[in-house]
C-alpha atoms as a PDB file:
ATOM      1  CA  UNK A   1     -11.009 -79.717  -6.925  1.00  0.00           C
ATOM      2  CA  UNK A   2      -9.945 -78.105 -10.212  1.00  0.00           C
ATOM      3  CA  UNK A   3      -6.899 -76.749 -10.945  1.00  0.00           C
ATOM      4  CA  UNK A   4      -8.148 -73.117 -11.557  1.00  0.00           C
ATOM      5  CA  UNK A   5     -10.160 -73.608  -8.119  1.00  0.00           C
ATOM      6  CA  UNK A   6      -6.837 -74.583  -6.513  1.00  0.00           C
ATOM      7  CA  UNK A   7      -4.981 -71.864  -7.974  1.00  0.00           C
ATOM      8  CA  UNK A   8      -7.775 -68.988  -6.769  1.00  0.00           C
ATOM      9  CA  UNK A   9      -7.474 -70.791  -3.512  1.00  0.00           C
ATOM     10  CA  UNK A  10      -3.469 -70.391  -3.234  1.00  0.00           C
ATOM     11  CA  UNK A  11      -4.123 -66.786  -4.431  1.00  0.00           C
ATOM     12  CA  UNK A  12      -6.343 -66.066  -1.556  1.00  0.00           C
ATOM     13  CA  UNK A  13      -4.199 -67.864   1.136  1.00  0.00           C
ATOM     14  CA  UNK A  14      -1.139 -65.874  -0.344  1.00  0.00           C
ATOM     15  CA  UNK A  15      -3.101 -62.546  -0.209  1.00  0.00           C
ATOM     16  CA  UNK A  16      -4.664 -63.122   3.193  1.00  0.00           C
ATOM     17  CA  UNK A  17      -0.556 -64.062   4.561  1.00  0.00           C
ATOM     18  CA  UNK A  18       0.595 -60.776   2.621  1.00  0.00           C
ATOM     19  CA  UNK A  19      -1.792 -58.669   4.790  1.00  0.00           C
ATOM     20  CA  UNK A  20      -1.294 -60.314   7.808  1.00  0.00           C
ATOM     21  CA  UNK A  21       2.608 -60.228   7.624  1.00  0.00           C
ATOM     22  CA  UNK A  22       2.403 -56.655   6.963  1.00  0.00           C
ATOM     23  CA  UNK A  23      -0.446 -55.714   9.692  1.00  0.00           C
ATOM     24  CA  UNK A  24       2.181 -57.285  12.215  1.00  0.00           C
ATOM     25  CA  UNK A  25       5.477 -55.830  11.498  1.00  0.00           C
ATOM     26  CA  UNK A  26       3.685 -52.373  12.483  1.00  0.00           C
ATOM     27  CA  UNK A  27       1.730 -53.113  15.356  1.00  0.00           C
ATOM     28  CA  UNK A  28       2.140 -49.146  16.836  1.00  0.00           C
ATOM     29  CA  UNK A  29      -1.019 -46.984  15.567  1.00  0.00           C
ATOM     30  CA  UNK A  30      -0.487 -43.756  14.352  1.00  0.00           C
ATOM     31  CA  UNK A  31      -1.741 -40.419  15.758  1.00  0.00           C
ATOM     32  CA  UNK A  32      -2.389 -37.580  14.129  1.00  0.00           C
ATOM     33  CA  UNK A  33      -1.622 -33.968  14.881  1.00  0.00           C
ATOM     34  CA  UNK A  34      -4.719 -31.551  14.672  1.00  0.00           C
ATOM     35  CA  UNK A  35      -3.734 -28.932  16.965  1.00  0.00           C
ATOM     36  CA  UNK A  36      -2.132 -25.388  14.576  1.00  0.00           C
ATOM     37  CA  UNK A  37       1.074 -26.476  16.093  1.00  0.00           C
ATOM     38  CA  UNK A  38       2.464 -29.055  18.280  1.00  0.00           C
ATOM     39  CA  UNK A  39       5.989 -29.071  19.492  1.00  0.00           C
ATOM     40  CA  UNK A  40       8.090 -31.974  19.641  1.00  0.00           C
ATOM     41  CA  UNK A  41      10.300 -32.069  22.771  1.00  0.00           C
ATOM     42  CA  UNK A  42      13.692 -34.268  23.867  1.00  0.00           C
ATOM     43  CA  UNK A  43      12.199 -35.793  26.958  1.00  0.00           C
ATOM     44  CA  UNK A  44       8.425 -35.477  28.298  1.00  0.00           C
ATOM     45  CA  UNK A  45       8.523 -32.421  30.532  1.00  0.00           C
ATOM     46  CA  UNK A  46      11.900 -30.525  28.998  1.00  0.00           C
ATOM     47  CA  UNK A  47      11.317 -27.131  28.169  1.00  0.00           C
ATOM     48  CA  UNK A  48      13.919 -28.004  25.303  1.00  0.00           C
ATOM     49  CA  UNK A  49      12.249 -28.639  21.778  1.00  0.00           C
ATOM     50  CA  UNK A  50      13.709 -30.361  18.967  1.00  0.00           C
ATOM     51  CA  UNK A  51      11.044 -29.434  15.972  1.00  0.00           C
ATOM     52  CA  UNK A  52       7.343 -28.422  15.125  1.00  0.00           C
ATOM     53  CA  UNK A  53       4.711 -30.597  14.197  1.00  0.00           C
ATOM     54  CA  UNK A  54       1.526 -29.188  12.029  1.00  0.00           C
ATOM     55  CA  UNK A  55      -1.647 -30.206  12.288  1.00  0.00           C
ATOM     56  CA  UNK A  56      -2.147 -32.861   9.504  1.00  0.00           C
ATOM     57  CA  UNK A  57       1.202 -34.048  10.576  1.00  0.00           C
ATOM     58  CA  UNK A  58       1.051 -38.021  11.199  1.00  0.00           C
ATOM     59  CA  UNK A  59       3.261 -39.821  13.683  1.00  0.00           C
ATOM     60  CA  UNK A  60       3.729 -43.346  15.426  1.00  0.00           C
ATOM     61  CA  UNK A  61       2.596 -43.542  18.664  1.00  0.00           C
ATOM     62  CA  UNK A  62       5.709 -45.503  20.534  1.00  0.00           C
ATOM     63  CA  UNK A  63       4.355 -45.173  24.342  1.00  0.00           C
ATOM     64  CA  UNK A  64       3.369 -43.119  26.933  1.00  0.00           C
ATOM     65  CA  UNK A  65       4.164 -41.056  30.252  1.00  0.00           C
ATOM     66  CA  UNK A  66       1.771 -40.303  33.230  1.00  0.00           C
ATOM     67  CA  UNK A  67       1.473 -36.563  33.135  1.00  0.00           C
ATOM     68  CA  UNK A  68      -0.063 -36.835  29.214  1.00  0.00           C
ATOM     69  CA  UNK A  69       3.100 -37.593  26.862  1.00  0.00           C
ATOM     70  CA  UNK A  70       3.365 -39.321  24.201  1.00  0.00           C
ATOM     71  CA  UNK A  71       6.498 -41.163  23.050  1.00  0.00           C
ATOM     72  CA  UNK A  72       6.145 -40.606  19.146  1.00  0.00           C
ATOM     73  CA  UNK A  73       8.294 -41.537  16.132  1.00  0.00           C
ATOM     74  CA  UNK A  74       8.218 -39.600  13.039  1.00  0.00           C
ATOM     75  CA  UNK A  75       8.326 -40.708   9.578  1.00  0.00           C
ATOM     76  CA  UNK A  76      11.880 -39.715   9.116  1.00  0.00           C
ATOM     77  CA  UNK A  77      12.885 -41.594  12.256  1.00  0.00           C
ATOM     78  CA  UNK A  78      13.338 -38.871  15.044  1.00  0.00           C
ATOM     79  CA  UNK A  79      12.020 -40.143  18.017  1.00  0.00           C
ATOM     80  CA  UNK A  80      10.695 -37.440  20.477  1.00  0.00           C
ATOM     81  CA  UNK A  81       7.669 -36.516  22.941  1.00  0.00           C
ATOM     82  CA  UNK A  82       4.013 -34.428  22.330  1.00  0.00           C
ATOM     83  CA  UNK A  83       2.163 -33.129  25.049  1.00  0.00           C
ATOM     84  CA  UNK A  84      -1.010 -35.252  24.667  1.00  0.00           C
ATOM     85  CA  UNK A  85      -3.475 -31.922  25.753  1.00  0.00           C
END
């Protein structure tokens, strides 16, 4: 093996580790909003709110409740719950 054929080699390995490293420290897919509005509430089922969420708005999806909630994260850290209907 050449040199320049082990150095595209290393390259590749290094590239392939890159994407897989950062593929697994966010394993949580994200949903996106594409209701008008979606309000994001304290706890699944509260008829308190803490914010608004516009369609186009993207979010983590953390978990979920029976009864259609989702436990989200948004990009600014506040953690809260979306009705999922």
């Amino acid at each position: 093996m050449t040199r320049k054929m082990k150095i595209l080699a290393f390259i590749a390995v290094a590239a392939i580790a890159l994407f897989c490293s950062s593929s697994l420290s966010d394993p949580q897919p994200m949903i996106e909003i594409t209701s008008r509005e979606t309000l994001l509430y304290s706890e699944a089922g509260s008829g308190a709110t803490d914010g608004r969420l516009t369609r186009g708005s993207v979010v983590k999806w953390i978990g979920d409740q029976s009864g259609g909630w989702f436990l989200v994260e948004l990009r600014n850290g506040e953690i809260g719950w979306v009705p999922s209907w």
